[in-house]
Protein backbone atom coordinates (compact mmCIF):
# COMPACT_ATOMS: atom_id res chain seq x y z
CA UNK A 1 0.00 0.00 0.00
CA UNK A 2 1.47 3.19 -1.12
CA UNK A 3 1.11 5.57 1.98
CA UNK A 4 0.61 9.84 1.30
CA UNK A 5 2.02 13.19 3.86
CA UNK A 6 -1.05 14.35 4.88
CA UNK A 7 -0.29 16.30 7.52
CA UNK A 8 3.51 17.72 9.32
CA UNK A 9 3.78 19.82 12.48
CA UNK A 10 5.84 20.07 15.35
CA UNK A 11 3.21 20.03 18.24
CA UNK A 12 2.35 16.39 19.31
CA UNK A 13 -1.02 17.39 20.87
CA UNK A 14 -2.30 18.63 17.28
CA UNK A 15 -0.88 15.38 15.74
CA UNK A 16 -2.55 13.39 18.32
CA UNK A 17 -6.05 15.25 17.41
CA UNK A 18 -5.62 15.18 13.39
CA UNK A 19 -4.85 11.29 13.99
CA UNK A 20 -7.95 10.66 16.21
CA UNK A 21 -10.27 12.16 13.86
CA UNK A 22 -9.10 10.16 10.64
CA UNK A 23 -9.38 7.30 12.44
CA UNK A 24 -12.58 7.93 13.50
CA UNK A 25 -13.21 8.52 10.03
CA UNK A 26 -11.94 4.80 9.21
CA UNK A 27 -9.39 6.09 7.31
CA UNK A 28 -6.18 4.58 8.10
CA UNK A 29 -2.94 6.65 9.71
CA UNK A 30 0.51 6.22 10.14
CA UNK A 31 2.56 8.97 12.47
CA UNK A 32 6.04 9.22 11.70
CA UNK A 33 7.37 10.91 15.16
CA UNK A 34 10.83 12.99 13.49
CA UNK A 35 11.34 14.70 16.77
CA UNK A 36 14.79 14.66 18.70
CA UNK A 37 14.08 13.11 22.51
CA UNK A 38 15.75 15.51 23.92
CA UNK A 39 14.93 18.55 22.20
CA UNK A 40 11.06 18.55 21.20
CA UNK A 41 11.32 21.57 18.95
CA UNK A 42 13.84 20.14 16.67
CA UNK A 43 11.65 17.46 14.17
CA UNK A 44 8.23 17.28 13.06
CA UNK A 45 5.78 14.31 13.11
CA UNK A 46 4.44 13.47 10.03
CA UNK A 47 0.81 11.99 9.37
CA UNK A 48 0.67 9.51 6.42
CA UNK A 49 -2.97 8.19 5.09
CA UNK A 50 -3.64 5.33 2.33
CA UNK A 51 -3.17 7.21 -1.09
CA UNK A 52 -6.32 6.30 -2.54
CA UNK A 53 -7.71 8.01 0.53
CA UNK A 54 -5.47 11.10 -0.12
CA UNK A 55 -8.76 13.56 -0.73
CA UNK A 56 -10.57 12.39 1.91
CA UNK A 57 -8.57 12.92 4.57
CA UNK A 58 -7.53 16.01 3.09
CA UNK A 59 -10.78 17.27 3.32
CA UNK A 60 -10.90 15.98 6.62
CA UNK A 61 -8.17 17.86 7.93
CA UNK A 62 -9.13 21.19 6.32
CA UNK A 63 -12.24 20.84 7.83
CA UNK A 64 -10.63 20.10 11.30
CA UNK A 65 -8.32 22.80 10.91
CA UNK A 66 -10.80 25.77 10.60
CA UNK A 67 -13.01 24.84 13.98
């Protein structure tokens, strides 16, 4: 399964939330945590989805984004 970036930020607590909601959406997410142990504002985490569900969860995210 080819996997798509759907979403990058530094602040686990917004990854967390973006995360939740696809799944709750039954849309399939991989997090890719990037971030140095030590030093939390050095790395992002990255949120991959399914690319065939690519609009979707962008949609999803938009829509997240602007409440």
């Amino acid at each position: 399964m080819k996997w798509y970036k759907i979403f990058v930020t530094r602040n686990p607590a917004e990854a967390s939330i973006v995360q939740g909601m696809l799944a709750e959406n039954q849309i399939p997410v991989q997090a890719l945590n990037k971030q140095d142990s030590s030093y939390l504002n050095f790395g992002e985490i990255e949120i991959y989805v399914p690319l065939h569900l690519k609009e979707t969860a962008k949609q999803l995210v938009e829509k997240s984004l602007l409440n």
